[in-house]
N, C-alpha and C. Protein backbone atom coordinates (compact mmCIF):
# COMPACT_ATOMS: atom_id res chain seq x y z
N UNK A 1 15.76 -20.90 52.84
CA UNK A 1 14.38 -21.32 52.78
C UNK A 1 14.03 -22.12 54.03
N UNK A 2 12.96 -22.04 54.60
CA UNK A 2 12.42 -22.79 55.72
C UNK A 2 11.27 -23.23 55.46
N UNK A 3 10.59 -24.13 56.00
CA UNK A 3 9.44 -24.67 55.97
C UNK A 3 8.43 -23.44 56.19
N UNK A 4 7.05 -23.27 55.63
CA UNK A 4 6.11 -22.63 56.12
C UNK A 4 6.22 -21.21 55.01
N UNK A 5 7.45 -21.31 54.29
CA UNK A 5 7.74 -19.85 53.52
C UNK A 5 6.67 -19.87 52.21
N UNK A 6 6.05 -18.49 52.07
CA UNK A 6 5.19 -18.78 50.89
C UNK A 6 5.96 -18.17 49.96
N UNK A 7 6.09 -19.13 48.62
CA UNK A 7 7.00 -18.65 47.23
C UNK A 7 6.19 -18.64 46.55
N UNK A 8 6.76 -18.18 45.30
CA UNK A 8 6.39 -18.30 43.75
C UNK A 8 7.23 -19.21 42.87
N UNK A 9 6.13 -20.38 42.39
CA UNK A 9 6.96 -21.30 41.36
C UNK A 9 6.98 -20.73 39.75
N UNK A 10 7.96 -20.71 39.04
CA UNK A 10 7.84 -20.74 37.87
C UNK A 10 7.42 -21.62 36.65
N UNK A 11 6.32 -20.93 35.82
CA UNK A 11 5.51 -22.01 35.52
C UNK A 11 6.02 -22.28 33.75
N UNK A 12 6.87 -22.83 33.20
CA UNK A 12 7.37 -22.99 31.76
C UNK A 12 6.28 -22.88 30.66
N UNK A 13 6.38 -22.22 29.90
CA UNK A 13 5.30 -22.15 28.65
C UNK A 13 5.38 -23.32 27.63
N UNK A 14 3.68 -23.11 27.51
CA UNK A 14 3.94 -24.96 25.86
C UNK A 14 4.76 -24.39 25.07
N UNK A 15 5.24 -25.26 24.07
CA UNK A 15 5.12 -25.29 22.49
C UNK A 15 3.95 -24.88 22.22
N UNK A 16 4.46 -23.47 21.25
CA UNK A 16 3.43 -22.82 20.94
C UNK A 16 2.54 -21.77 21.20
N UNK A 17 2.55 -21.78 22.61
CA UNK A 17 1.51 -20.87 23.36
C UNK A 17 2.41 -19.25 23.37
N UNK A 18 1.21 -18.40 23.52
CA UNK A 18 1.68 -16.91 23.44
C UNK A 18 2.11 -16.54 24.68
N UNK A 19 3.13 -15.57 24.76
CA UNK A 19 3.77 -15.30 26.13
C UNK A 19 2.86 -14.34 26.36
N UNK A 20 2.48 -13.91 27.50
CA UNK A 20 1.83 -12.57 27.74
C UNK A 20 2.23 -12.15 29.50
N UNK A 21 3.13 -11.85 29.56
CA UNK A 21 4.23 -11.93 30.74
C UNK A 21 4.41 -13.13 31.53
N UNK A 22 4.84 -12.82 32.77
CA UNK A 22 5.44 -13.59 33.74
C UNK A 22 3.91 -14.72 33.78
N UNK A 23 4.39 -16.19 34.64
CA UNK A 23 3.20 -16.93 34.80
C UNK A 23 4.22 -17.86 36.05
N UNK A 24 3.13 -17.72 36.81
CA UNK A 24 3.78 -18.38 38.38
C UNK A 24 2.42 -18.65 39.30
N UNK A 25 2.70 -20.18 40.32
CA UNK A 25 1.83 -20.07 41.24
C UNK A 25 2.77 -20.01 42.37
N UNK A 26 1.55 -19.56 43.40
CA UNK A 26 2.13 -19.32 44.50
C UNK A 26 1.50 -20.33 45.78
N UNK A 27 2.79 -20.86 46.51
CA UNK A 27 2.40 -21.95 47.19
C UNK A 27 3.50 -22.39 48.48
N UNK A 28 3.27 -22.85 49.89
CA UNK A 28 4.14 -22.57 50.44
C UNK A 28 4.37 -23.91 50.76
N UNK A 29 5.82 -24.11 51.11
CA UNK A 29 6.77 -25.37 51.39
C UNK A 29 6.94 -26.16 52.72
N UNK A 30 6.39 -27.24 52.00
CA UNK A 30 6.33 -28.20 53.13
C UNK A 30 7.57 -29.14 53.48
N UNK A 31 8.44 -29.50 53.23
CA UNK A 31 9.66 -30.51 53.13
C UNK A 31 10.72 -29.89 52.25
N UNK A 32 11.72 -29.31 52.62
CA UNK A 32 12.83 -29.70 52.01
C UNK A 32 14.07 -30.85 51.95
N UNK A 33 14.37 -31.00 50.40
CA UNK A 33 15.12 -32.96 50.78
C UNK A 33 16.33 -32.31 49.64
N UNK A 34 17.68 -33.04 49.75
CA UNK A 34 18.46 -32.48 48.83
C UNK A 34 18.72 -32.24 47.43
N UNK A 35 17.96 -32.85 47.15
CA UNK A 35 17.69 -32.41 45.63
C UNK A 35 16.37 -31.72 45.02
N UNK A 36 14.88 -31.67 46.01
CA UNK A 36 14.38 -30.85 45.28
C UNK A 36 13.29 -30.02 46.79
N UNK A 37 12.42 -29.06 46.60
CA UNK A 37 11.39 -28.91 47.53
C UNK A 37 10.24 -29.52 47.39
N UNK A 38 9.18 -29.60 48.45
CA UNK A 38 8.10 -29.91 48.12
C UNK A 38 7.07 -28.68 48.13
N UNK A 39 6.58 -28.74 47.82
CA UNK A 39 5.44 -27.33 47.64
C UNK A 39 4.16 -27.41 47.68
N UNK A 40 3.21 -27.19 49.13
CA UNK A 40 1.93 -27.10 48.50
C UNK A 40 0.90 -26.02 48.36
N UNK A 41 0.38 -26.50 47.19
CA UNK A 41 -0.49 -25.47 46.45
C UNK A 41 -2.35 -25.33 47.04
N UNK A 42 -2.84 -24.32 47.03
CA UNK A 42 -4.32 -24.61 47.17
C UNK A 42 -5.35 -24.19 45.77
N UNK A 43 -6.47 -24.59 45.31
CA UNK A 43 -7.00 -24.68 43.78
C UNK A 43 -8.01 -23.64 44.55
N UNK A 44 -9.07 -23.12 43.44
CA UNK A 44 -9.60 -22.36 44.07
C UNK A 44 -11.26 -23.02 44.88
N UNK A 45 -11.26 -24.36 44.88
CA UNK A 45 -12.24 -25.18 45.53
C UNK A 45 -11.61 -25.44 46.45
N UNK A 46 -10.54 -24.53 47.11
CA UNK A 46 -10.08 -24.68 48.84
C UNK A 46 -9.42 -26.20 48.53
N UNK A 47 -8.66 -27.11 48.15
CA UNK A 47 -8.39 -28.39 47.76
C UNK A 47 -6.77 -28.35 47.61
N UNK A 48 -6.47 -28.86 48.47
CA UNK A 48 -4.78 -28.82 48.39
C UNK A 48 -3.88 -30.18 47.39
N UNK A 49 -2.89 -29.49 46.51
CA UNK A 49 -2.16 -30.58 46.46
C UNK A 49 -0.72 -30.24 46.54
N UNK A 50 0.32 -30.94 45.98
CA UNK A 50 1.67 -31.14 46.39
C UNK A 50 2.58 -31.38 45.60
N UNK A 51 3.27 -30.71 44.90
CA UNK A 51 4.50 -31.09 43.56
C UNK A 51 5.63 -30.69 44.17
N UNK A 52 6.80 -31.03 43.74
CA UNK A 52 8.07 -31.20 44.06
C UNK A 52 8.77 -30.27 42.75
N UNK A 53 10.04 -29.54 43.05
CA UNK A 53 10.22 -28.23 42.25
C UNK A 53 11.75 -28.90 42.78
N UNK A 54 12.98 -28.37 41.39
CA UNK A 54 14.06 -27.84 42.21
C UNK A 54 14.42 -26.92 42.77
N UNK A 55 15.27 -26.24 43.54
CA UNK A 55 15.81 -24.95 43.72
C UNK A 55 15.83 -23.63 42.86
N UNK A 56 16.18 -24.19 41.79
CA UNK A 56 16.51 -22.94 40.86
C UNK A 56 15.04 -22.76 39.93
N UNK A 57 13.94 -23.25 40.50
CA UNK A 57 12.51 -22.91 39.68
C UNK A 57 11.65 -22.07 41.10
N UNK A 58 12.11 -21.81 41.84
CA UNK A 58 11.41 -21.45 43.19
C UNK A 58 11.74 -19.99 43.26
N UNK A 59 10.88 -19.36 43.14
CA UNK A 59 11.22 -17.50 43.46
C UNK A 59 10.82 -17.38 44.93
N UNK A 60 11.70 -16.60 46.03
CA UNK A 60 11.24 -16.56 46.84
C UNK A 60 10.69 -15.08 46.80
């Protein structure tokens, strides 16, 4: 993984809620640190933000 790569995060379902396939956003990485990535996302009001994922939730 390198900085600038655009992935797909995996997004966990509630309690409760109906599966109706796969559910992922897609968002590309700004910082990697050793225990997790950072990832940022854009909303659809063009508005960026930034969550932190481990390794093994990141599809490249």
């Amino acid at each position: 993984m390198e900085i600038g790569t655009l992935v797909k995060v995996d997004i966990p379902y509630k309690l409760g809620e109906r599966r109706q396939g796969e559910r992922y956003k897609v968002g590309k990485i700004v910082g990697i640190y050793s225990n997790f990535v950072l990832i940022e996302f854009q909303t659809k009001a063009n508005e960026t933000y930034k969550e932190c994922y481990r390794d093994s939730e990141v599809i490249l």
